[in-house]
Protein backbone atom coordinates (compact mmCIF):
# COMPACT_ATOMS: atom_id res chain seq x y z
CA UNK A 1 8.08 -0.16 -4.18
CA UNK A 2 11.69 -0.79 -5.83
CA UNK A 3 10.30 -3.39 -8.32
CA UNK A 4 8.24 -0.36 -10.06
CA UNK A 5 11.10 2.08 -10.59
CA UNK A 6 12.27 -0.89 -13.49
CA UNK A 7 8.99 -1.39 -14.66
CA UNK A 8 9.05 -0.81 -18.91
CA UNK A 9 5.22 -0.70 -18.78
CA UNK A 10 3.51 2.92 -19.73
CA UNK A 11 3.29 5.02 -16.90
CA UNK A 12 -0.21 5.04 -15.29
CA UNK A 13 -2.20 8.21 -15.25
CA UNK A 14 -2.45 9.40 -11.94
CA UNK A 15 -4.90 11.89 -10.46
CA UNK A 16 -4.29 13.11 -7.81
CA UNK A 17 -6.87 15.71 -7.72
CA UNK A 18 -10.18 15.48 -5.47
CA UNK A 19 -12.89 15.70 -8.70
CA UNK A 20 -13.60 12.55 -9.47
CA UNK A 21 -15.43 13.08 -12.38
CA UNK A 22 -12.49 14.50 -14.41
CA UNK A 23 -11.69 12.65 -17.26
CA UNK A 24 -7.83 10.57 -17.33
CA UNK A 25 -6.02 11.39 -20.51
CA UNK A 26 -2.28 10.22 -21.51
CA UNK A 27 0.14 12.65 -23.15
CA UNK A 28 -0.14 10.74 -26.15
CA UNK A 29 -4.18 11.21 -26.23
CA UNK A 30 -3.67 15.13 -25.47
CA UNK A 31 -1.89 15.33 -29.37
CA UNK A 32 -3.79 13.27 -30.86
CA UNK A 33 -6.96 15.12 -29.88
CA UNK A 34 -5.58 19.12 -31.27
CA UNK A 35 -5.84 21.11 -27.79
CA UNK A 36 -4.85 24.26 -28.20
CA UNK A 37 -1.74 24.79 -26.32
CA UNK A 38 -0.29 27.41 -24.11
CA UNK A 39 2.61 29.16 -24.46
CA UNK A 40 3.91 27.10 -21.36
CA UNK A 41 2.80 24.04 -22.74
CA UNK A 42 4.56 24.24 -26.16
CA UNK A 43 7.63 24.27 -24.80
CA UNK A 44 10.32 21.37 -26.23
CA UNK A 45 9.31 18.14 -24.32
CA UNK A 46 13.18 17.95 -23.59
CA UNK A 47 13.41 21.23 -21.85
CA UNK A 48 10.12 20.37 -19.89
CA UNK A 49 12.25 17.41 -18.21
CA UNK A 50 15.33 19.74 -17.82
CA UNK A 51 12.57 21.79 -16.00
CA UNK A 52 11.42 18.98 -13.82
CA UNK A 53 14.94 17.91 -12.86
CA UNK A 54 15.93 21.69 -11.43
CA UNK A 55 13.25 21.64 -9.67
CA UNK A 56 11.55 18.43 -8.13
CA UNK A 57 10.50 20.10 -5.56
CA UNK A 58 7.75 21.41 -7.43
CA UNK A 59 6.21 18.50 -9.20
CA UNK A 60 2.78 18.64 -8.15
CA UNK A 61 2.43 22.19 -8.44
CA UNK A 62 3.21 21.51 -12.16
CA UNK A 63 0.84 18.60 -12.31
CA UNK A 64 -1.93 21.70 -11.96
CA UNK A 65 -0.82 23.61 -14.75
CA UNK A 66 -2.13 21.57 -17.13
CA UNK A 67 -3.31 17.76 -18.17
CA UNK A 68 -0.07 18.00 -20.26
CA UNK A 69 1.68 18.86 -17.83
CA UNK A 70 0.56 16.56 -15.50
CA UNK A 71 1.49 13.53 -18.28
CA UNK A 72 4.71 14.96 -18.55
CA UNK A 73 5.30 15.20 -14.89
CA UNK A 74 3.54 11.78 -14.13
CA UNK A 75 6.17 10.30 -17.32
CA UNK A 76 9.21 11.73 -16.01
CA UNK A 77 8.43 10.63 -12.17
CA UNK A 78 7.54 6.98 -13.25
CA UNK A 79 10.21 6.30 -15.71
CA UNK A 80 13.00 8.12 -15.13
CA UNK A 81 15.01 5.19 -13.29
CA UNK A 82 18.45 6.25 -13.56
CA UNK A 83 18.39 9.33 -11.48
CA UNK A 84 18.85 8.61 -7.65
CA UNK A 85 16.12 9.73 -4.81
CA UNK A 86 16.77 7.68 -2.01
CA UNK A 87 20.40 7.93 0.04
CA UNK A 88 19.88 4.79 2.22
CA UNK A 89 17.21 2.23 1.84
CA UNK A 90 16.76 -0.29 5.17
CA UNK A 91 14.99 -3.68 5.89
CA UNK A 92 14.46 -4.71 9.08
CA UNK A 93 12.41 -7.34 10.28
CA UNK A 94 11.93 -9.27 13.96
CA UNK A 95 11.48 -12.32 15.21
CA UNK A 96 8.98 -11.24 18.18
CA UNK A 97 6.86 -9.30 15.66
CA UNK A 98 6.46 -11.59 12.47
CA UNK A 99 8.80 -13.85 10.78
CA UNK A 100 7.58 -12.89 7.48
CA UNK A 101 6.73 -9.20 7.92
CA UNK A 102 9.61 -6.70 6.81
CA UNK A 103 9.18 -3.01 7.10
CA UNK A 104 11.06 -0.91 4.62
CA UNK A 105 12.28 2.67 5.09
CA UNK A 106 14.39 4.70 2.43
CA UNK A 107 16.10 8.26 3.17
CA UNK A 108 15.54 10.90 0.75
CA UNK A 109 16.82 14.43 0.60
CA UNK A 110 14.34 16.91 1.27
CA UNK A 111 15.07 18.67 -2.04
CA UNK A 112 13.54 15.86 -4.06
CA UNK A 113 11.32 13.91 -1.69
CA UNK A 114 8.14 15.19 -3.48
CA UNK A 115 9.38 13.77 -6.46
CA UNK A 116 9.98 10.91 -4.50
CA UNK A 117 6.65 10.70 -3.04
CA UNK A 118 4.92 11.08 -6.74
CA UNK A 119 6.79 8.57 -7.74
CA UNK A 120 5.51 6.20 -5.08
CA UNK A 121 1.70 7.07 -5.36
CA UNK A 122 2.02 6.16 -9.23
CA UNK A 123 3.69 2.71 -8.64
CA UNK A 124 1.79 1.58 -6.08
CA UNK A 125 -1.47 2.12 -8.20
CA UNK A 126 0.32 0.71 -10.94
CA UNK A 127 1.10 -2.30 -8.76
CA UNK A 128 -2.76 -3.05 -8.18
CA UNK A 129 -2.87 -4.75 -11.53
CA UNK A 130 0.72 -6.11 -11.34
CA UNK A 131 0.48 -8.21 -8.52
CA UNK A 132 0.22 -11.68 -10.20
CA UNK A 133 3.57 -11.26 -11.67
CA UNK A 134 5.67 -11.15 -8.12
CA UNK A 135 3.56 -14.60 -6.76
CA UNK A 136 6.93 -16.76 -5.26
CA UNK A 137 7.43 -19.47 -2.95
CA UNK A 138 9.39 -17.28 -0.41
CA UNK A 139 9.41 -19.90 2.69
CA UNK A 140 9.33 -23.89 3.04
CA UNK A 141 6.51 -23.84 5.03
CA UNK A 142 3.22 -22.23 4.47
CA UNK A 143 1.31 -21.17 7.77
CA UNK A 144 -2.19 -19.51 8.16
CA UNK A 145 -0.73 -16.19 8.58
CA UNK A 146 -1.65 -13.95 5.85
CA UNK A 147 0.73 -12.43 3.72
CA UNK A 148 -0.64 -9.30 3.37
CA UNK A 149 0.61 -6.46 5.51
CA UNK A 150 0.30 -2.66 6.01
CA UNK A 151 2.89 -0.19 4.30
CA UNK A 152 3.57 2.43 7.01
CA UNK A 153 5.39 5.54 4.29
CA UNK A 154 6.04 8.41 6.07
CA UNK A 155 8.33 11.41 5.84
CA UNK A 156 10.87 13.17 8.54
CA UNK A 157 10.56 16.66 8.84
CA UNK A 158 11.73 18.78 11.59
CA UNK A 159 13.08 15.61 13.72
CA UNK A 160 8.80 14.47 13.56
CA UNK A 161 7.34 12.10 11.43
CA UNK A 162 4.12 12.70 9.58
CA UNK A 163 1.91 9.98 7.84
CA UNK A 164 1.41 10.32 3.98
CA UNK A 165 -0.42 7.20 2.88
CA UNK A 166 -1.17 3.74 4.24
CA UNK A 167 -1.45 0.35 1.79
CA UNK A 168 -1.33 -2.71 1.24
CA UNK A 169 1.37 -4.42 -0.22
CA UNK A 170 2.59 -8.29 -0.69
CA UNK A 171 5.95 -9.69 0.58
CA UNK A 172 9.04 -8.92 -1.83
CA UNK A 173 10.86 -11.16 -3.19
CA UNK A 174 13.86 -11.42 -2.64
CA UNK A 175 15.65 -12.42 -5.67
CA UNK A 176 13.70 -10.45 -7.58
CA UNK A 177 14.41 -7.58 -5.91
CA UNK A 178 18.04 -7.64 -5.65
CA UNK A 179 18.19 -8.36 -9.57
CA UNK A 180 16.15 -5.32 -10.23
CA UNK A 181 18.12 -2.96 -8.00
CA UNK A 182 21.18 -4.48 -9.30
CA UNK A 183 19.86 -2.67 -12.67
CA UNK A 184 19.97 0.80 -10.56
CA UNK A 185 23.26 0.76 -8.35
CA UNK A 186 26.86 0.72 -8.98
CA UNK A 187 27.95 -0.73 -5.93
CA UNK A 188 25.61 -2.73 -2.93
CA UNK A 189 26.44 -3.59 0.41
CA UNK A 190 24.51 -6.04 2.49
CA UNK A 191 24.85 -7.44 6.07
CA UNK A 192 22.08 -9.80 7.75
CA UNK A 193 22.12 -9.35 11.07
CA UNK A 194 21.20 -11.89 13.73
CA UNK A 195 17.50 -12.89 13.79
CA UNK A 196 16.07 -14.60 16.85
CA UNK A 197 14.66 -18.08 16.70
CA UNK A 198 17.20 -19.19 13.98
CA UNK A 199 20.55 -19.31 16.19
CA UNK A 200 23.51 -21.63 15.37
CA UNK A 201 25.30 -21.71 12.22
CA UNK A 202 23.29 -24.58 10.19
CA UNK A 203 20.58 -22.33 8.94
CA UNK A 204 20.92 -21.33 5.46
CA UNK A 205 19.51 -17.77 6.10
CA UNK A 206 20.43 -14.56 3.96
CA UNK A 207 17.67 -11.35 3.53
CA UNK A 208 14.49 -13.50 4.53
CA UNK A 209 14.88 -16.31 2.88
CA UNK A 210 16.23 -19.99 3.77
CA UNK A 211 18.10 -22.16 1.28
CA UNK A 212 18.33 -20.01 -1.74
CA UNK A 213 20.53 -20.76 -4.77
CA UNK A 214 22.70 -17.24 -4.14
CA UNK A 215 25.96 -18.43 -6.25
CA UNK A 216 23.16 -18.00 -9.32
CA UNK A 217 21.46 -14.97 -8.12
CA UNK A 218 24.70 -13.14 -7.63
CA UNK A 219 26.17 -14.11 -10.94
CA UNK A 220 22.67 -12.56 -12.68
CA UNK A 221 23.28 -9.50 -10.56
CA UNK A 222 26.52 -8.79 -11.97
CA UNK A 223 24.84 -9.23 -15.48
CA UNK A 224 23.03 -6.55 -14.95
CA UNK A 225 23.77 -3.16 -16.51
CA UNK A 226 25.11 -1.25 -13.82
CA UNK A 227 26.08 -3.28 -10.99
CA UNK A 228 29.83 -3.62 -10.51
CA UNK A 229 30.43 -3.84 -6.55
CA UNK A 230 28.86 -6.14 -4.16
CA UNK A 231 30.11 -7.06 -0.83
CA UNK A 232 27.70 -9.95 1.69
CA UNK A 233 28.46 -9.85 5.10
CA UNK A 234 26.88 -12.83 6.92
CA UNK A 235 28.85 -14.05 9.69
CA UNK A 236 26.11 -15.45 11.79
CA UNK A 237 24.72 -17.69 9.00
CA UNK A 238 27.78 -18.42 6.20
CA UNK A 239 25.95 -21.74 5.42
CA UNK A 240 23.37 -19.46 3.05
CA UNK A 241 26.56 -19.46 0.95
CA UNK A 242 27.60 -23.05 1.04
CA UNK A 243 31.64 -24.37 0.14
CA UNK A 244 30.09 -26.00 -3.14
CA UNK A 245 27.65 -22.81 -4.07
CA UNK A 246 30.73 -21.00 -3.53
CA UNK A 247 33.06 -23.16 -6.09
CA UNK A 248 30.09 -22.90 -8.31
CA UNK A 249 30.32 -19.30 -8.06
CA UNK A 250 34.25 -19.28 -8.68
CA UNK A 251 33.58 -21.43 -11.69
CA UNK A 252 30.56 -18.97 -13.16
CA UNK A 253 32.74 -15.75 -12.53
CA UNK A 254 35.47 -17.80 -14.75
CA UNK A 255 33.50 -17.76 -17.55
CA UNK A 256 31.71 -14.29 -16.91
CA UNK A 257 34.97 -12.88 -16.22
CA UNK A 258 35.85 -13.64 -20.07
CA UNK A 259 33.15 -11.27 -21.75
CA UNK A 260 32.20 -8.69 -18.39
CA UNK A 261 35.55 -6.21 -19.20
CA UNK A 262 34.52 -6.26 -23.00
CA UNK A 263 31.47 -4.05 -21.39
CA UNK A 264 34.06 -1.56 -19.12
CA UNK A 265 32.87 -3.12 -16.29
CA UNK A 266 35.76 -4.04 -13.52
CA UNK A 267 34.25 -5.98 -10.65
CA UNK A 268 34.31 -5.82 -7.34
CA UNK A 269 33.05 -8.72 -4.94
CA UNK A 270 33.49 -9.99 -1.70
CA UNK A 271 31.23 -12.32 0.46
CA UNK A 272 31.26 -14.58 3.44
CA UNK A 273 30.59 -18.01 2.82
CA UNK A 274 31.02 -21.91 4.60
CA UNK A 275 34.68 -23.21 5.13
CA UNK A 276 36.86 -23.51 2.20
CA UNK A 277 39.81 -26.25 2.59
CA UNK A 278 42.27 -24.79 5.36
CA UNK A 279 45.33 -23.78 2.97
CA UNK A 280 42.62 -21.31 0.93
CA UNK A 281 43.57 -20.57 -2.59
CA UNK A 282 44.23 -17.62 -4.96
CA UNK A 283 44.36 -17.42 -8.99
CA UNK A 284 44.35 -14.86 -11.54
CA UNK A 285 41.57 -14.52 -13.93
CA UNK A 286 41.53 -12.60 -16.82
CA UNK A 287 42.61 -9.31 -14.44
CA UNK A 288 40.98 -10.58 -11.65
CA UNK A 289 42.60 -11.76 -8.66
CA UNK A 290 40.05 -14.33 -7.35
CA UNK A 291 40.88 -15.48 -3.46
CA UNK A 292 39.30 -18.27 -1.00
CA UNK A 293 39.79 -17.88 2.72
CA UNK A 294 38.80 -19.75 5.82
CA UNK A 295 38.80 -17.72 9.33
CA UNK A 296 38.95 -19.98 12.09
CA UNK A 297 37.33 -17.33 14.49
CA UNK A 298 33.78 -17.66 13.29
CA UNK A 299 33.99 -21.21 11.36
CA UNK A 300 33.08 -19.31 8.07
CA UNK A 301 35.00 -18.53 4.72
CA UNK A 302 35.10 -15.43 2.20
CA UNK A 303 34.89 -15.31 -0.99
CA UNK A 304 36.28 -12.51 -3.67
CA UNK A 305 36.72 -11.18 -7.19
CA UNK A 306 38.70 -7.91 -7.50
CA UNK A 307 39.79 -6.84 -10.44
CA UNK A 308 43.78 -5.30 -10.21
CA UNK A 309 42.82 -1.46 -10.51
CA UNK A 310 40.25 -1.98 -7.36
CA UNK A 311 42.12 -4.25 -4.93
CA UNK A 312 42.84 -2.06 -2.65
CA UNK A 313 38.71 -0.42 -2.54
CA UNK A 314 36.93 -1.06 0.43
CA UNK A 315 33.24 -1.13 0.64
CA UNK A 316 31.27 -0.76 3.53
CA UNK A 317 28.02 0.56 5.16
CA UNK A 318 29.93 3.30 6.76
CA UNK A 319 30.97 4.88 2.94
């Protein structure tokens, strides 16, 4: 669902309409081809958008207006990333109902969840013929479940739920997914919680996956365009985050640190990880105070990078 809102592809007609005999046509295909256009319809493309934006609300009501209008509307719900729909979105998963199956839910304010549902209906038909591109070794052992499961979307109104659509959809991954989000958010906050069946601290477990190369993932994340806060809570399993993926990740924010302020971008990150030595350690990197603790509580370690003019910002779940 994420993975599509990043997607530089050209956005897939959608019709939505019950004739099925009515011909698809791009916005592109509409010039080219001379109709003779409304009043409505010859208004500046830029001013169209403008319209779209004060009013979400009404995006498929404008998708009947016209087959311009519906290009337009289909464009500017499929590609334009930047603007923010959802307020919270949540994985959960459980150990008594599938290791491998996590359901997804996103809040949306009611003012633009139509545009939010559009936007949805076009990327999941987009994602029929994208599918190849997201194939991943996601576990280390392959059982004879299948990994196919079905997308439950629905939307709260009134305290009630009511069904839209039902799907199917493959299992994220989870790198993949965290790099493209990373492309959308300023600042991301995630804390696994405990999943039964993997108890003790020697699993290497962090958002579905087991022994992941994170110190690389997170320094790609912070590449990204946008991304300049990140804070990892994992208490119950700080051995995703080992003590020598963690130096590696000191040593790779050393040299990142050298170009990322060039860009404007001050970072902020903080995230549990094994035991560092007991004494810890703290340096100074080009305006970056970069620390290494140990707590003796919970036998794990944290890791941060705060630049000077955000030392004192906290980030948490409850902001």
């Amino acid at each position: 669902m994420q993975s599509s809102l990043l997607s530089n592809t050209p956005s897939p007609s959608l019709n939505c309409e019950s004739s099925s005999d009515e011909e698809e046509i791009t916005l592109d295909e509409i010039c080219d081809r001379n109709y003779e256009l409304s009043l409505l319809e010859r208004l500046p493309r830029e001013l169209v958008m403008e319209i779209i934006s004060f009013a979400p609300e009404c995006v498929f009501r404008l998708r009947l207006t016209s087959r311009m209008f519906r290009a337009i509307v289909d464009d500017f719900a499929y590609n334009q990333g930047n603007a923010q729909i959802a307020d919270e979105v949540m994985f959960t998963s459980f150990e008594w109902d599938s290791k491998k199956k996590t359901e997804v839910s996103a809040v949306v304010p009611k003012p633009i969840y139509k545009l939010f549902e559009l936007r949805l209906l076009i990327s999941l038909r987009a994602l029929r013929f994208d599918f190849t591109k997201r194939i991943d070794r996601s576990f280390d052992k392959l059982d004879d479940h299948p990994n196919v499961y079905k997308l439950n979307y629905t939307s709260a109104l009134d305290y009630g739920r009511m069904p839209l659509l039902q799907c199917l959809t493959t299992l994220i991954v989870s790198t993949y997914f965290l790099l493209s989000l990373s492309t959308l958010v300023r600042s991301l906050y995630l804390e696994q919680l405990q999943v039964f069946g993997t108890s003790g601290w020697s699993p290497k477990y962090f958002f579905g996956t087991h022994h992941v190369d994170w110190s690389a993932t997170i320094l790609r994340m912070f590449e990204r365009r946008r991304l300049d806060a990140l804070c990892i809570e994992n208490p119950r399993y700080p051995a995703y985050l080992t003590a020598e993926a963690a130096e590696m990740l000191r040593e790779g924010f050393a040299i990142e640190l050298q170009y990322l302020p060039k860009t404007g971008k001050a970072v902020w990150f903080e995230a549990t990880c094994s035991v560092y030595s007991d004494e810890g350690f703290a340096e100074v990197t080009n305006g970056h105070l970069v620390k290494g603790v140990t707590f003796d509580f919970n036998r794990a370690g944290s890791l941060s990078v705060k630049h000077f003019s955000r030392n004192e910002e906290r980030l948490s779940k409850y902001e």
